[in-house]
C-alpha atoms as a PDB file:
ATOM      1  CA  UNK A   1       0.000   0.000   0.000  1.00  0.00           C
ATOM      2  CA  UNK A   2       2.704   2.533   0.817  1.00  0.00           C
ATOM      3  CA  UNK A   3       4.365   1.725  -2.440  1.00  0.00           C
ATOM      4  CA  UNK A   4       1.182   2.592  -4.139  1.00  0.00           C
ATOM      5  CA  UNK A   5       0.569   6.484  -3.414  1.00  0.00           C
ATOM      6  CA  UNK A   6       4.260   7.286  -4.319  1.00  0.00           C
ATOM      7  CA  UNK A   7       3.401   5.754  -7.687  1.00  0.00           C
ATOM      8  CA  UNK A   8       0.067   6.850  -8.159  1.00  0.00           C
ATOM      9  CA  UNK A   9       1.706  10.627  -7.489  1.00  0.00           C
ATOM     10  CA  UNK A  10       4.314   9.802 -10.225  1.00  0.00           C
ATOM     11  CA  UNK A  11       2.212   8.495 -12.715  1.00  0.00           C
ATOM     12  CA  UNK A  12      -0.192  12.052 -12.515  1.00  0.00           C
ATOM     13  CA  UNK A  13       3.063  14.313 -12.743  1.00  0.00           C
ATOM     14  CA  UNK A  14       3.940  12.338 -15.453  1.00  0.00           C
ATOM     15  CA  UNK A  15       0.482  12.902 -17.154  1.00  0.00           C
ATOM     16  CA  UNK A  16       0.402  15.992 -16.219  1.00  0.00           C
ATOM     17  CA  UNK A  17       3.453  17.004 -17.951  1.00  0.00           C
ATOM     18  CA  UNK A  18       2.877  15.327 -21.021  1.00  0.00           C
ATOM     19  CA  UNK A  19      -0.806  17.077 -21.511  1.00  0.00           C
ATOM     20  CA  UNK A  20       0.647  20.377 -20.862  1.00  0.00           C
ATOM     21  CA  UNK A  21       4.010  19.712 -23.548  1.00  0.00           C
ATOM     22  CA  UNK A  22       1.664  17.878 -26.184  1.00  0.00           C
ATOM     23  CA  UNK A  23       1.354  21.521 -28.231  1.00  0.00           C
ATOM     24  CA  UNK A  24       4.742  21.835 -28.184  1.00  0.00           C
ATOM     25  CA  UNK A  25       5.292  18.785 -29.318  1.00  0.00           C
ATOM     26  CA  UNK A  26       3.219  19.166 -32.381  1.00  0.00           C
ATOM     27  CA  UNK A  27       3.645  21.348 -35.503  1.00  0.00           C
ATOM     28  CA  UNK A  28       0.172  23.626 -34.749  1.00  0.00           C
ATOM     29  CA  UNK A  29      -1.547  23.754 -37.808  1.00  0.00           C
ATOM     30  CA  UNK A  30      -2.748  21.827 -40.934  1.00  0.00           C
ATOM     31  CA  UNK A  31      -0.806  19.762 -43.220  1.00  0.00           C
ATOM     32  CA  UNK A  32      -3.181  19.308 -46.356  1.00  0.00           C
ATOM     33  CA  UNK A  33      -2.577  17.368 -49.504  1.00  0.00           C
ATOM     34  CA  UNK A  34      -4.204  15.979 -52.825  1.00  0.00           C
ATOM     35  CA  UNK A  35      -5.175  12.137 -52.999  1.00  0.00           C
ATOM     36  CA  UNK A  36      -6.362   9.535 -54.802  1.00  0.00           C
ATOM     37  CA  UNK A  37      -9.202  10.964 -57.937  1.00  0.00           C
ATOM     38  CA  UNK A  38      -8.368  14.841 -56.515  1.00  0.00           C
ATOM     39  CA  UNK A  39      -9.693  14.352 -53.128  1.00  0.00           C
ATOM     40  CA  UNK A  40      -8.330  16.005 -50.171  1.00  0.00           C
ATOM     41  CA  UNK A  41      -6.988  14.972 -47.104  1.00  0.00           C
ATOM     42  CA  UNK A  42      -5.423  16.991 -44.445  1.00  0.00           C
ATOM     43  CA  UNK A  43      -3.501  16.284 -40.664  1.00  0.00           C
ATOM     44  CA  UNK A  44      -4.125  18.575 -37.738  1.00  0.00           C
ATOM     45  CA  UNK A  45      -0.787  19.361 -35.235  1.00  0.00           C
ATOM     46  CA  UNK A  46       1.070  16.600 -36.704  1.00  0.00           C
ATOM     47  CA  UNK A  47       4.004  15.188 -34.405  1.00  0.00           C
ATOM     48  CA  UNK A  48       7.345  16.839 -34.592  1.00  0.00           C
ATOM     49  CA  UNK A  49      10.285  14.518 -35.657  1.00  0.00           C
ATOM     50  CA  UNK A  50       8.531  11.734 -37.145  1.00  0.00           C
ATOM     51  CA  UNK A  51       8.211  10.029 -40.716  1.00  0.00           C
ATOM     52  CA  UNK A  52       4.963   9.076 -42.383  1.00  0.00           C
ATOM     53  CA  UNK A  53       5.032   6.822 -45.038  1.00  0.00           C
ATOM     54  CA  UNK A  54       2.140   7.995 -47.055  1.00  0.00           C
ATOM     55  CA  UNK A  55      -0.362   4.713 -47.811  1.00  0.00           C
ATOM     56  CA  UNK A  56      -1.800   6.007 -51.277  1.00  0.00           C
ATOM     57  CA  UNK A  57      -1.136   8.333 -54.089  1.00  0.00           C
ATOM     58  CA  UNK A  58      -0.072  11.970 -52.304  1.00  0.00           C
ATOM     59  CA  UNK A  59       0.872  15.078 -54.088  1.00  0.00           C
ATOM     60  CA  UNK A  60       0.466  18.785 -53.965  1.00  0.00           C
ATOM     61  CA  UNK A  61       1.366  19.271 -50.425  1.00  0.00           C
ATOM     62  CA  UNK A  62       0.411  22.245 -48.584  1.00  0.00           C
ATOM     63  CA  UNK A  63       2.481  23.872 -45.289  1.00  0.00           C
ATOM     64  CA  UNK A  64      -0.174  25.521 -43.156  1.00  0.00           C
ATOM     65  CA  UNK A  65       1.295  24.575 -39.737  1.00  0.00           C
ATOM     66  CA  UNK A  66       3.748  27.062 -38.117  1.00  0.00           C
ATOM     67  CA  UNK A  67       7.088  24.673 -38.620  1.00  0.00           C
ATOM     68  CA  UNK A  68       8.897  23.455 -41.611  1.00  0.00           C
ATOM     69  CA  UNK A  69       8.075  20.102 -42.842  1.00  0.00           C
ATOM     70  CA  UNK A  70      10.167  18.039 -45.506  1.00  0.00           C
ATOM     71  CA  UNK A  71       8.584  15.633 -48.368  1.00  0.00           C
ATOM     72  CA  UNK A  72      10.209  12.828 -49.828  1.00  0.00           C
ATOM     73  CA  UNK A  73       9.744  11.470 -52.973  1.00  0.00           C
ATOM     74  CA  UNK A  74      10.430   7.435 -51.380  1.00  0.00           C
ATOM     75  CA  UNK A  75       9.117   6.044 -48.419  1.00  0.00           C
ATOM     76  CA  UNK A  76      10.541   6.288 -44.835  1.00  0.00           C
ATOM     77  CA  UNK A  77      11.765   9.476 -45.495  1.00  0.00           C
ATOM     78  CA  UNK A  78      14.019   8.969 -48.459  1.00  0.00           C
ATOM     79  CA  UNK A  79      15.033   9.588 -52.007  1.00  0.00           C
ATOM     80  CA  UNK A  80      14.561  13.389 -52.854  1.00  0.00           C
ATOM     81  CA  UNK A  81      13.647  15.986 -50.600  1.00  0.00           C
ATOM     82  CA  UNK A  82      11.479  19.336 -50.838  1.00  0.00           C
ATOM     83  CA  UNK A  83      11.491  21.504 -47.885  1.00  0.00           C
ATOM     84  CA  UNK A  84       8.685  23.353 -47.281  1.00  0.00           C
ATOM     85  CA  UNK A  85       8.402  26.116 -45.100  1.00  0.00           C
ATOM     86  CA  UNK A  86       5.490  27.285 -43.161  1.00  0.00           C
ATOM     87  CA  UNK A  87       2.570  28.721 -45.447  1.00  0.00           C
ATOM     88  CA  UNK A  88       4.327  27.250 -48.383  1.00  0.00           C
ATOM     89  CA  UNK A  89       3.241  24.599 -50.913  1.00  0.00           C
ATOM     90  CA  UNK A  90       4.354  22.466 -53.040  1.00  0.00           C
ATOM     91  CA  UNK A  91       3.206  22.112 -56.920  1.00  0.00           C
ATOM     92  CA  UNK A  92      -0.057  20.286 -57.169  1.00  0.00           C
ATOM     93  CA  UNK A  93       1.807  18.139 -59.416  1.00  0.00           C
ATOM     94  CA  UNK A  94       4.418  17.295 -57.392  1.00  0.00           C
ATOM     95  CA  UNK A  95       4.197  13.845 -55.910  1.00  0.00           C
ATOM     96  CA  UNK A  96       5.605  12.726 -52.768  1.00  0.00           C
ATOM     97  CA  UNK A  97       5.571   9.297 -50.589  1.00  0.00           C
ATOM     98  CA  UNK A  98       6.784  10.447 -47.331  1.00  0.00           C
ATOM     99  CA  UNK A  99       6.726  13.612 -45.171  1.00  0.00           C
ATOM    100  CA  UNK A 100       8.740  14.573 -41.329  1.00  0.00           C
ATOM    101  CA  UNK A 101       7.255  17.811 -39.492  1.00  0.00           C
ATOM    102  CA  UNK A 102       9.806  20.071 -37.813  1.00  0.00           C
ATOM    103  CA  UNK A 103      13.198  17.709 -38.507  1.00  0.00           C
ATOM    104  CA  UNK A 104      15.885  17.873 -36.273  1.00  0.00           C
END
């Protein structure tokens, strides 16, 4: 039992300091792109730091978070690179497989 509240105590700091860091975390924002038969898709406050493999067609990719993102024009982050900073967009022609938010 005494082993308990000590953890119990540890485990709430803990959450409480990842719900107050998730924004900064997070590129704030949208990042929108073109699909499959000119549909739209979009991510709110993506994750900083991290690679998405894109699952279907992507292109025309649009920066309206407030960090830079990178696209890549091969999976896990690879093959040539277009860096777009924030507000900026790509070509709606311009095709891309994989994307990182705010890269280190």
């Amino acid at each position: 039992m005494r082993l308990c509240r000590p953890l119990a105590a540890a485990l709430g700091g803990l959450a409480l300091v990842l719900t107050t860091t998730g924004s900064a975390l997070a590129a704030d924002g949208t990042f929108a792109w073109i699909g499959p038969k000119g549909k739209a898709y979009a991510i709110d406050s993506p994750p900083d730091n991290k690679c998405f493999d894109m699952a279907q067609e992507a292109r025309g990719a649009r920066n309206a978070t407030k960090k830079p993102l990178v696209v890549y024009t091969k999976k896990k982050c690879k093959g040539s690179a277009l860096r777009l900073a924030p507000g900026r967009s790509a070509s709606d022609s311009a095709r891309f497989a994989s994307v990182i938010f705010n890269p280190r």
